[in-house]
C-alpha atoms as a PDB file:
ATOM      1  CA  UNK A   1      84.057-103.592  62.598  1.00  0.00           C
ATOM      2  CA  UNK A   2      86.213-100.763  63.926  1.00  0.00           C
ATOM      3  CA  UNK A   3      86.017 -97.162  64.046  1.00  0.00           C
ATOM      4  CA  UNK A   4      88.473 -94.514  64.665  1.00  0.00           C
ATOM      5  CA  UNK A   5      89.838 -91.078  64.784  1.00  0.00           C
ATOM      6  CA  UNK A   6      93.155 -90.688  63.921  1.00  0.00           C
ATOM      7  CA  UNK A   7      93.546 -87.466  64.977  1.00  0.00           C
ATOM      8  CA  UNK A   8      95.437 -85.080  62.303  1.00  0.00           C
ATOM      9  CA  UNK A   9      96.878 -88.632  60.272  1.00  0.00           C
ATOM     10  CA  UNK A  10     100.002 -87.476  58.629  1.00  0.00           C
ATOM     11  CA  UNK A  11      98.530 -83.952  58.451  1.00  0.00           C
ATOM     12  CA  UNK A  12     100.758 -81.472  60.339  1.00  0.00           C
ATOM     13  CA  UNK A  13      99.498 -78.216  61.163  1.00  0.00           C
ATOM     14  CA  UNK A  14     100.621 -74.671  62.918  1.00  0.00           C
ATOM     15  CA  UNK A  15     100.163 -77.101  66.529  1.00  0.00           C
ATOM     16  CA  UNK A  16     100.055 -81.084  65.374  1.00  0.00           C
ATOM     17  CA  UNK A  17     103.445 -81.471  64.358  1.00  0.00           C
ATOM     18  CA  UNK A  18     106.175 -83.606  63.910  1.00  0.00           C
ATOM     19  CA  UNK A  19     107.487 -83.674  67.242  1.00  0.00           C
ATOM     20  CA  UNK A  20     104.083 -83.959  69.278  1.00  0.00           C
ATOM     21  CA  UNK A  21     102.118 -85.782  66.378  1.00  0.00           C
ATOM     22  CA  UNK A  22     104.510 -87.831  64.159  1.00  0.00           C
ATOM     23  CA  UNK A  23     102.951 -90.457  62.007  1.00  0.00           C
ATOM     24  CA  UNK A  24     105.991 -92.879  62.124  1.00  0.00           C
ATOM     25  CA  UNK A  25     105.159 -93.474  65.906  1.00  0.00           C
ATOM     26  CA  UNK A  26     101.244 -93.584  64.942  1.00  0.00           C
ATOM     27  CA  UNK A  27     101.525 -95.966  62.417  1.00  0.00           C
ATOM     28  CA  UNK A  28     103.458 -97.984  64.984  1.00  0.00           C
ATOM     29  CA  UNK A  29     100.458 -97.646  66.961  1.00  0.00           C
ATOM     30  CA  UNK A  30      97.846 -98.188  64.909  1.00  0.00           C
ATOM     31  CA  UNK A  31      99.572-101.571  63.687  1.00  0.00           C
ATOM     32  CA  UNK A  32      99.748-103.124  67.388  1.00  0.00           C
ATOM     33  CA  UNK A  33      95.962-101.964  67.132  1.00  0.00           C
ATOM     34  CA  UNK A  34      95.514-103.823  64.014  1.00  0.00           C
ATOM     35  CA  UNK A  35      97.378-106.912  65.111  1.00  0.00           C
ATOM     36  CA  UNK A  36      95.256-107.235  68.232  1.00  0.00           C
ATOM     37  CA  UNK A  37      92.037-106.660  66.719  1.00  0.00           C
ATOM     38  CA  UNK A  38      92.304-107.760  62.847  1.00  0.00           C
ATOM     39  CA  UNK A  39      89.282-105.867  61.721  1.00  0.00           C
ATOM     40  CA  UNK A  40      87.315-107.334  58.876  1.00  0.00           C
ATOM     41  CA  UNK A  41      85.896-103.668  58.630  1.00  0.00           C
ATOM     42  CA  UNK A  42      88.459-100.232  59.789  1.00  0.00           C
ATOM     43  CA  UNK A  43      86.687 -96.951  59.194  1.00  0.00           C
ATOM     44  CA  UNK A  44      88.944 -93.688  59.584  1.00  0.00           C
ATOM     45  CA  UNK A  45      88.515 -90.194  60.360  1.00  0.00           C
ATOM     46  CA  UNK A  46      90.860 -87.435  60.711  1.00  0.00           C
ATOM     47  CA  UNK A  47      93.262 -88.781  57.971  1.00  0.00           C
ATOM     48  CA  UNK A  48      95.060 -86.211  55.704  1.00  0.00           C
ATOM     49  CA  UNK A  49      93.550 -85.590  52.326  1.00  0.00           C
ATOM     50  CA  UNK A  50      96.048 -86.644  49.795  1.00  0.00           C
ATOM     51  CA  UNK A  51      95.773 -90.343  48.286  1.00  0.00           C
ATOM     52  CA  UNK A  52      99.561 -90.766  49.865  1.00  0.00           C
ATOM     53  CA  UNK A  53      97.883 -90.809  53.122  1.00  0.00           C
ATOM     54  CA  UNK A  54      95.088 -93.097  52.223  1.00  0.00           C
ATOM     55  CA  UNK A  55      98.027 -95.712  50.965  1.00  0.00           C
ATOM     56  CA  UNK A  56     100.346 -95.301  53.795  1.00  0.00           C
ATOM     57  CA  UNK A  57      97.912 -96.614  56.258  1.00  0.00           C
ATOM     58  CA  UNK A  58      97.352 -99.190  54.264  1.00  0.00           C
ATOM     59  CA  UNK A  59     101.043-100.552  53.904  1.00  0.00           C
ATOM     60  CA  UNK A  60     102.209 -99.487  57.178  1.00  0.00           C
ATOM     61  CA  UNK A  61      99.456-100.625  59.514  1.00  0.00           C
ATOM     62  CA  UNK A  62      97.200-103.289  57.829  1.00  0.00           C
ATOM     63  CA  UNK A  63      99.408-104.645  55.288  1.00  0.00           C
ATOM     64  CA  UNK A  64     102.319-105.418  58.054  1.00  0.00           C
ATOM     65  CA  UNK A  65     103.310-108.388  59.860  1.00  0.00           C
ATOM     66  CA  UNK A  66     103.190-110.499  56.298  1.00  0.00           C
ATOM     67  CA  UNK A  67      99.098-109.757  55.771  1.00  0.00           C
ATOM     68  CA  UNK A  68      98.381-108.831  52.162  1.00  0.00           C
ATOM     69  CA  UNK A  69      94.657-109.375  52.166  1.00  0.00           C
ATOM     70  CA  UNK A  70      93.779-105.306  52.959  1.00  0.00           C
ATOM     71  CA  UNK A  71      92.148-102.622  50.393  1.00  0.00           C
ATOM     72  CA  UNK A  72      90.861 -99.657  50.541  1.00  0.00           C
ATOM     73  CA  UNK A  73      87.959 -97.766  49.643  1.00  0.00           C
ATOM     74  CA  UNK A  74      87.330 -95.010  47.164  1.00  0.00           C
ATOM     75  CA  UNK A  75      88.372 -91.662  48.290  1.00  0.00           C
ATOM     76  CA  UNK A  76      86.191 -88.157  48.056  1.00  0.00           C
ATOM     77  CA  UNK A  77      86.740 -84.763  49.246  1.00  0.00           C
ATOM     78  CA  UNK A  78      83.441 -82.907  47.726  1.00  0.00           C
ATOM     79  CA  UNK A  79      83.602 -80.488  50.715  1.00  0.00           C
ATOM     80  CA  UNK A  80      87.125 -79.709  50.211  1.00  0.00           C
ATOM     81  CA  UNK A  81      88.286 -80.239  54.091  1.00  0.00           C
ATOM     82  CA  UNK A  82      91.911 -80.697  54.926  1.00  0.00           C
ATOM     83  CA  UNK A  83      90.412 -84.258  56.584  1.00  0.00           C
ATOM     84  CA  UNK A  84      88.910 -86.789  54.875  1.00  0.00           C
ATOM     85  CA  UNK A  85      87.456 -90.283  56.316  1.00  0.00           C
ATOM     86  CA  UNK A  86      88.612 -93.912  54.732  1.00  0.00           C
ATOM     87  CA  UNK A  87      87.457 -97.112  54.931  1.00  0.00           C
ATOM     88  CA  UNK A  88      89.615-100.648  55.027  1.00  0.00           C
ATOM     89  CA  UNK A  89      88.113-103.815  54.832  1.00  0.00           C
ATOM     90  CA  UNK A  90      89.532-107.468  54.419  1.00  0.00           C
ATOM     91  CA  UNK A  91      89.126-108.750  50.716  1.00  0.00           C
ATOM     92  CA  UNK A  92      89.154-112.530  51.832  1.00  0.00           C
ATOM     93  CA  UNK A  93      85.613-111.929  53.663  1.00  0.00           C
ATOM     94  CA  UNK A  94      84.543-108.851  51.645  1.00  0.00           C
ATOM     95  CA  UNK A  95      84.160-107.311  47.983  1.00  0.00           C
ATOM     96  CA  UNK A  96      83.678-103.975  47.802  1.00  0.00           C
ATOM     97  CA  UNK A  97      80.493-102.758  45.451  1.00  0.00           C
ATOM     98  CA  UNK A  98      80.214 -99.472  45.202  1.00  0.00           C
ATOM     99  CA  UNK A  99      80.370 -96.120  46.986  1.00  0.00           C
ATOM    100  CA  UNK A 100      79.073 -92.553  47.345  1.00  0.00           C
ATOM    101  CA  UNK A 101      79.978 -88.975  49.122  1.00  0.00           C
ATOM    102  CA  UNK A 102      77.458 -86.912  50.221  1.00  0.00           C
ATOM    103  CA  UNK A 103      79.422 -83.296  51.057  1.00  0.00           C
ATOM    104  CA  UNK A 104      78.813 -80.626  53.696  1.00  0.00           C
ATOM    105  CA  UNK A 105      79.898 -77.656  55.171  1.00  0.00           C
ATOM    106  CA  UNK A 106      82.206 -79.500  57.123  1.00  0.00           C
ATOM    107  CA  UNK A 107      83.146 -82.812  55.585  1.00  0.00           C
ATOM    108  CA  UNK A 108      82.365 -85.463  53.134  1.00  0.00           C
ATOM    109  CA  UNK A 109      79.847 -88.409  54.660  1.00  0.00           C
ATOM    110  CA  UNK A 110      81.007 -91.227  52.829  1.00  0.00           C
ATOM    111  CA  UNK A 111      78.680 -94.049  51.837  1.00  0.00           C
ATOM    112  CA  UNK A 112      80.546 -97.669  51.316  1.00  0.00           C
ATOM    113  CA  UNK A 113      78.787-100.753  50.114  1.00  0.00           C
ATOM    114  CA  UNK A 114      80.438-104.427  50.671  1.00  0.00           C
ATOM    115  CA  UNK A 115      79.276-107.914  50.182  1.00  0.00           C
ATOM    116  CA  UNK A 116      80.353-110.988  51.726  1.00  0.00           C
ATOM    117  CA  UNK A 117      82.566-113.069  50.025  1.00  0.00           C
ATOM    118  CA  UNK A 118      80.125-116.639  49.820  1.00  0.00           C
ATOM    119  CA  UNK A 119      82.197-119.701  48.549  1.00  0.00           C
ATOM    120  CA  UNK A 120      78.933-120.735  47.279  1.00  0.00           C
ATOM    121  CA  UNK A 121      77.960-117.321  45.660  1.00  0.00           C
ATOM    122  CA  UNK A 122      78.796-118.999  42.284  1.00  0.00           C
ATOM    123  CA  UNK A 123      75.959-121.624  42.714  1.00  0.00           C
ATOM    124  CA  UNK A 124      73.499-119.778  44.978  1.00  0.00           C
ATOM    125  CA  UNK A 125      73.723-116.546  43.673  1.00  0.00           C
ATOM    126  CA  UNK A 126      73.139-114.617  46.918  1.00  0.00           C
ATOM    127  CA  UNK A 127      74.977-113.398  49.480  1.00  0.00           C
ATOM    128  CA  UNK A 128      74.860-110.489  52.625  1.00  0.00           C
ATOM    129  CA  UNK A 129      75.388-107.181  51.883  1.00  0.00           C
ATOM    130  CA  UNK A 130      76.212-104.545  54.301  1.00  0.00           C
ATOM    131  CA  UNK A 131      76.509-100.811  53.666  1.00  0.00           C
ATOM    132  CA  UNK A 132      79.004 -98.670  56.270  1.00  0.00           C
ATOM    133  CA  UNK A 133      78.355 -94.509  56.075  1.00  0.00           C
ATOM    134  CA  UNK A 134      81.595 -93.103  57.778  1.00  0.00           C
ATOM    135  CA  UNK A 135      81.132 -89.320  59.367  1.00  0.00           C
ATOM    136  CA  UNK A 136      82.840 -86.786  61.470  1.00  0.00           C
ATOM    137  CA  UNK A 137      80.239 -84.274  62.472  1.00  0.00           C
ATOM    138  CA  UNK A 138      81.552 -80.796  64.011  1.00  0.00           C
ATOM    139  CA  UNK A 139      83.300 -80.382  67.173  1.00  0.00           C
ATOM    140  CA  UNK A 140      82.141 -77.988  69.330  1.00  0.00           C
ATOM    141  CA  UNK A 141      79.960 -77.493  72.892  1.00  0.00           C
ATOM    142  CA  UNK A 142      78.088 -74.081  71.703  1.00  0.00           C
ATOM    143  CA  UNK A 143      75.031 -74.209  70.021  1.00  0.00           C
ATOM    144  CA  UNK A 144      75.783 -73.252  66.537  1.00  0.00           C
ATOM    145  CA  UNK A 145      78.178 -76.616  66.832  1.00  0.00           C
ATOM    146  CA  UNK A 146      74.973 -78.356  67.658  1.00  0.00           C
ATOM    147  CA  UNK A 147      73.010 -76.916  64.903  1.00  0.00           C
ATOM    148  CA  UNK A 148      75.940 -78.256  62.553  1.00  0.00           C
ATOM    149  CA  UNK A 149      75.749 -81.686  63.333  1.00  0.00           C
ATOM    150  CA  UNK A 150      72.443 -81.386  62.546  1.00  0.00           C
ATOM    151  CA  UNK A 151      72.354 -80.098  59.519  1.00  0.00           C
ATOM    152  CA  UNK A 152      75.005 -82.794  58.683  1.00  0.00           C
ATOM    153  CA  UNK A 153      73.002 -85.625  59.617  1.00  0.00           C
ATOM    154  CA  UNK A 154      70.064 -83.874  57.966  1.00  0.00           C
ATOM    155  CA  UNK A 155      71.967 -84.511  54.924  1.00  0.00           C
ATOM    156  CA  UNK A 156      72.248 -88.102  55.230  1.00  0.00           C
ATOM    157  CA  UNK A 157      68.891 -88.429  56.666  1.00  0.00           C
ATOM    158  CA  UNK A 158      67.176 -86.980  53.699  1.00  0.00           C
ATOM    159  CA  UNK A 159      69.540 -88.770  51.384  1.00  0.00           C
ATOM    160  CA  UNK A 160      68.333 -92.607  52.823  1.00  0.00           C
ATOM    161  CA  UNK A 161      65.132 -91.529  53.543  1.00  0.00           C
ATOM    162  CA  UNK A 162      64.604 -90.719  49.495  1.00  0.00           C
ATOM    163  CA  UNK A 163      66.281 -94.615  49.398  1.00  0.00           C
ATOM    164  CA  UNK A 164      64.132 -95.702  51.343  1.00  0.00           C
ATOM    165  CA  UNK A 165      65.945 -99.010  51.553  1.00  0.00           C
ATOM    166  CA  UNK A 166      66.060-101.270  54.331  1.00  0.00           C
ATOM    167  CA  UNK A 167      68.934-103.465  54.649  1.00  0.00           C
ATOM    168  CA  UNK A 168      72.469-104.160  56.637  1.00  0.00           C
ATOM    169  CA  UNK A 169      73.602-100.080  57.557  1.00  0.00           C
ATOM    170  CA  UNK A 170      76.231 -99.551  59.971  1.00  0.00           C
ATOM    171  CA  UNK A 171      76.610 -95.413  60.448  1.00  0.00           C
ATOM    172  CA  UNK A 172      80.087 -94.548  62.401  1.00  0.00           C
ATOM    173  CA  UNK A 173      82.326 -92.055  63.069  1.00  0.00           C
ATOM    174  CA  UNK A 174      83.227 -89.218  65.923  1.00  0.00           C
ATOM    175  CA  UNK A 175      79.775 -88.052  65.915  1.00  0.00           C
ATOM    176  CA  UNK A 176      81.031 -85.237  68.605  1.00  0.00           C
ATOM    177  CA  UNK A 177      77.858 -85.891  70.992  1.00  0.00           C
ATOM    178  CA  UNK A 178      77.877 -84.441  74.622  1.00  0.00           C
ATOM    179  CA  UNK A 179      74.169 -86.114  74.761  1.00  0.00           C
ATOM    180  CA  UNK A 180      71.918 -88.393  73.383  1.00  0.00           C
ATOM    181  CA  UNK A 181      69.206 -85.338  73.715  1.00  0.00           C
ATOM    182  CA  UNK A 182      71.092 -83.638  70.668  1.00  0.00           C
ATOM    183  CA  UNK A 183      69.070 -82.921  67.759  1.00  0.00           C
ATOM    184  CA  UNK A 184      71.608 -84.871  65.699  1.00  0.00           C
ATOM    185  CA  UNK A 185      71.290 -87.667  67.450  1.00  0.00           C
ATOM    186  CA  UNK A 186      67.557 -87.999  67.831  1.00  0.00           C
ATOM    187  CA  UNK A 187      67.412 -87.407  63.944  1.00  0.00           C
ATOM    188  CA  UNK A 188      69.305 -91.203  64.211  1.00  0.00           C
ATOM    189  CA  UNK A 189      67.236 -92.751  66.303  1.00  0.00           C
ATOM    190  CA  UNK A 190      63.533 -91.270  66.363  1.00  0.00           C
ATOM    191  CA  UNK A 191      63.794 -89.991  62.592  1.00  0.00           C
ATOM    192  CA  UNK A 192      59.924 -90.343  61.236  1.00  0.00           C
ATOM    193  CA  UNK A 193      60.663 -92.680  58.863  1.00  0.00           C
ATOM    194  CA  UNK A 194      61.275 -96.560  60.574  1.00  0.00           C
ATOM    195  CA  UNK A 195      62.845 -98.044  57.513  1.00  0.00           C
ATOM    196  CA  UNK A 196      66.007 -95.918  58.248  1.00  0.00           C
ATOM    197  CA  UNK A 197      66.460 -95.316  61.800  1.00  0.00           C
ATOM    198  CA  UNK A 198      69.860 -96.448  63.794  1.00  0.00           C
ATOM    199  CA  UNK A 199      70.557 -98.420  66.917  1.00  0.00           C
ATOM    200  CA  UNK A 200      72.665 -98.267  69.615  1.00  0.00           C
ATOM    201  CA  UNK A 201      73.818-101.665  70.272  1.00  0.00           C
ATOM    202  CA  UNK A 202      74.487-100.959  73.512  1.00  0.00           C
ATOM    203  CA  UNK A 203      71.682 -99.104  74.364  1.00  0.00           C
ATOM    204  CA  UNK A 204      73.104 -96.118  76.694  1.00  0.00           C
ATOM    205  CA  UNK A 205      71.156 -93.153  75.916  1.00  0.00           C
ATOM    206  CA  UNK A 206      72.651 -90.167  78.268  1.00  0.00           C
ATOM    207  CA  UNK A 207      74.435 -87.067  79.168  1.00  0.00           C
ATOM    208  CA  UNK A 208      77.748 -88.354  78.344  1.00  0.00           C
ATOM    209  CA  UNK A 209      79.760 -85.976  79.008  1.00  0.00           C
ATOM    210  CA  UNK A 210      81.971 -85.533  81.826  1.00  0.00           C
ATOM    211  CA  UNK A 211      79.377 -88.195  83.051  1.00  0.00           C
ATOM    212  CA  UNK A 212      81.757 -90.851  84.647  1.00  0.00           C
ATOM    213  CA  UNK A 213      78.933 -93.312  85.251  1.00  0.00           C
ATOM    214  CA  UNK A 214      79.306 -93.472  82.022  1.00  0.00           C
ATOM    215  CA  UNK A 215      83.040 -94.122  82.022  1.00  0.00           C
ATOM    216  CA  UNK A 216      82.904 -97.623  80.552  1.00  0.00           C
ATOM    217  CA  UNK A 217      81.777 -96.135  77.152  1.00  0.00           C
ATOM    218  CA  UNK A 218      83.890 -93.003  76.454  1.00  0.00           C
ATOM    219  CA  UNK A 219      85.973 -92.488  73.552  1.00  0.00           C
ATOM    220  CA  UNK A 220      87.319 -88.742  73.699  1.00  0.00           C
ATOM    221  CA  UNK A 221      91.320 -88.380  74.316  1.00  0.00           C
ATOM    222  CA  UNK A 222      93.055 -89.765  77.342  1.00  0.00           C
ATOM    223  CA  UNK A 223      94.907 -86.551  77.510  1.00  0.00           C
ATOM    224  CA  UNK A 224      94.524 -84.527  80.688  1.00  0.00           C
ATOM    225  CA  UNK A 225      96.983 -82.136  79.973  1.00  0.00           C
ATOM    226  CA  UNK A 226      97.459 -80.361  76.423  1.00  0.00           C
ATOM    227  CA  UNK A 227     100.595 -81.125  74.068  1.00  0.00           C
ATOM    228  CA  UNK A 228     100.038 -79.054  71.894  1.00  0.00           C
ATOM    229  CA  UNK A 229      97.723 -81.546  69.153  1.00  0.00           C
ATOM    230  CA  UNK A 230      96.080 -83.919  71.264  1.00  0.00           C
ATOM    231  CA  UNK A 231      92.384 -83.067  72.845  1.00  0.00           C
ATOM    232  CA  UNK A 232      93.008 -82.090  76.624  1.00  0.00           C
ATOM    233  CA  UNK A 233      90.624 -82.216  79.838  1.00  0.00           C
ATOM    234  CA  UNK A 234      90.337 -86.338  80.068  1.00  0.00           C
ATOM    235  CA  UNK A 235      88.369 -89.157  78.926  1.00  0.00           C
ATOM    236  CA  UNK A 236      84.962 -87.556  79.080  1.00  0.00           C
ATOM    237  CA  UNK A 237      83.022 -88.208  76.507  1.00  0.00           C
ATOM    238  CA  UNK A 238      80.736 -90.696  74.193  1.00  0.00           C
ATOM    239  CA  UNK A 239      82.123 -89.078  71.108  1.00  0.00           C
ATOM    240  CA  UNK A 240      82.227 -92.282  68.778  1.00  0.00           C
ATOM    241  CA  UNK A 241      79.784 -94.420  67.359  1.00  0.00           C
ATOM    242  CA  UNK A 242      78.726 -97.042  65.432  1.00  0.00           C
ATOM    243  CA  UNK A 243      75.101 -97.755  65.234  1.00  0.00           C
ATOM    244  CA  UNK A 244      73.072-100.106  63.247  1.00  0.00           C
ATOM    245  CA  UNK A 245      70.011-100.824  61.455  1.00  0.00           C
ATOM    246  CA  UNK A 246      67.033-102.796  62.961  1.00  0.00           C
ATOM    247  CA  UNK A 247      67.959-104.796  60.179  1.00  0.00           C
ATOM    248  CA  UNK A 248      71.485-105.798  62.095  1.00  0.00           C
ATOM    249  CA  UNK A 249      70.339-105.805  65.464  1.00  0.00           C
ATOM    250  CA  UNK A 250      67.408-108.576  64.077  1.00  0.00           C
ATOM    251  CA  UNK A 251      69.719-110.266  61.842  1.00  0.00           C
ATOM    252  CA  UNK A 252      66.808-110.730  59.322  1.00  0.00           C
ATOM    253  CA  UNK A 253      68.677-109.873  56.098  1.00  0.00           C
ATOM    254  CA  UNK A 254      72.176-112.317  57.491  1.00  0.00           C
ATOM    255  CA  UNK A 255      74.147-109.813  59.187  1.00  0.00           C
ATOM    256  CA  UNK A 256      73.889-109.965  63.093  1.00  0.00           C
ATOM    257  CA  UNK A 257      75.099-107.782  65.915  1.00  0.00           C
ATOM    258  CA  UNK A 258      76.474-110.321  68.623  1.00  0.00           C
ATOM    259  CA  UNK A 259      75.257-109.196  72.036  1.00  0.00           C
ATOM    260  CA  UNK A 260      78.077-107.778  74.304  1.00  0.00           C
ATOM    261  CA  UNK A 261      80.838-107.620  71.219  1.00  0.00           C
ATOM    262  CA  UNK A 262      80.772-103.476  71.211  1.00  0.00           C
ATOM    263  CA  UNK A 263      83.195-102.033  73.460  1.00  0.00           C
ATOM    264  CA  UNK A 264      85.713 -98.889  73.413  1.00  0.00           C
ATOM    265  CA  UNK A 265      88.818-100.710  72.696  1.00  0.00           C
ATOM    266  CA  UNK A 266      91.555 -99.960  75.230  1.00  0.00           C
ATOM    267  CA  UNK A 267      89.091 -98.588  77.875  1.00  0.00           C
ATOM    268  CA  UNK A 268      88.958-100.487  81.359  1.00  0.00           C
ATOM    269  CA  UNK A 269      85.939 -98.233  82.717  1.00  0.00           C
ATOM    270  CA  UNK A 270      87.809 -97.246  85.316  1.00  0.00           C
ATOM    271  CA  UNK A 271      89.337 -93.969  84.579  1.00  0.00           C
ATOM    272  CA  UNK A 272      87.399 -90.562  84.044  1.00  0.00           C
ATOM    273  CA  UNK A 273      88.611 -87.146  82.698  1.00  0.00           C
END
């Protein structure tokens, strides 16, 4: 399973352009990211709205290199954002279910549901099934950024906890968290309800940011210097996630987390800002 913002995909603006953001060169990118990794699972964030978006990722980064075997998910835009997030997933290990949006102030949280693709389903009749929610919560250090990302998750939070569902959840995205003490974040974790709470497989619980004993685990831009598009001031931050059920991190319901298999891709842990 891999997560990632794409930062502006294919959507130029007033300062991510062309020149300083072109999507040729990113899909490019993303492709050598692809080959390396061959994710089973790819959720997006930060990819322009429009459907022609959604299907050039597709052909030019996952479905390269002779591999056919890529779909995507169902697109939403209920909260009518320029950005919209995406899932991809690898139809000769998973079929995709169903799927839901849940809409903000901000930005859709989208809601995909796979299950694994069993030989034997035919004869046993049973199989793993494993839900991904995709989000990109608000950017932003001030408080009134903080108190967003709240009442995102809030959203979500109220939404599963009316489920009330255990089962295989994976929750990702740029969660834009300087802390683990956010409200956001503890809303995750310590939420009153134990059927729905999420996991850290990694277990680093912090002030991330511009924290470089944390360095091993940041996800922000590399960029020190601005260029226009790109995030400046360094590699400083926990900003991405993907968390999991109890129900993963057990592996009661046969999907496991594999200790020591979550890393930020790319990162050494030995640069800071």
């Amino acid at each position: 399973v891999m997560q990632y913002n794409l930062l502006n995909y294919n959507n130029y603006t007033s300062y991510c352009t062309s020149s300083n953001n072109n999507v040729s060169n990113k899909d490019a990118y993303i492709k050598t990211i692809i080959d390396y990794v061959l994710p089973d699972i790819f959720a997006v964030c930060e990819m322009n709205q429009l459907m022609t978006s959604v299907d050039r990722l597709l052909n030019n980064a996952l479905n390269a290199n002779g591999r056919t075997n890529y779909a995507k998910g169902n697109r939403t835009n209920l909260s009518n954002s320029d950005l919209i997030n995406m899932v991809y997933y690898n139809t000769d290990k998973l079929i995709y279910h169903s799927y839901t949006a849940y809409p903000t102030d901000i930005r859709d949280i989208n809601v995909y549901t796979f299950y694994y693709k069993d030989p034997l389903l035919s004869v046993t009749h049973d199989t793993a099934w494993i839900t991904c929610i995709v989000m990109h919560l608000k950017a932003g250090s001030i408080t009134s950024n903080a108190n967003e990302r709240l009442a995102e998750v809030s959203i979500l939070m109220n939404q599963l906890n009316a489920l009330n569902k255990q089962g295989n959840y994976l929750v990702m995205g740029d969660f834009n968290t300087y802390s683990s003490n956010e409200e956001c974040y503890q809303l995750l974790v310590n939420h009153d309800n134990p059927n729905i709470r999420f996991y850290d497989p990694i277990s680093k619980p912090g002030n991330w940011n511009n924290n470089c004993s944390f360095a091993p685990y940041h996800t922000q831009s590399t960029h020190s210097s601005s260029n226009g598009c790109a995030a400046s001031g360094g590699i400083d931050d926990r900003f991405d996630h993907i968390m999991t059920s109890l129900d993963i991190i057990s592996g009661s319901k046969n999907v496991k987390y594999i200790n020591n298999s979550y890393f930020a891709l790319g990162n050494d842990g030995n640069h800071c800002n």
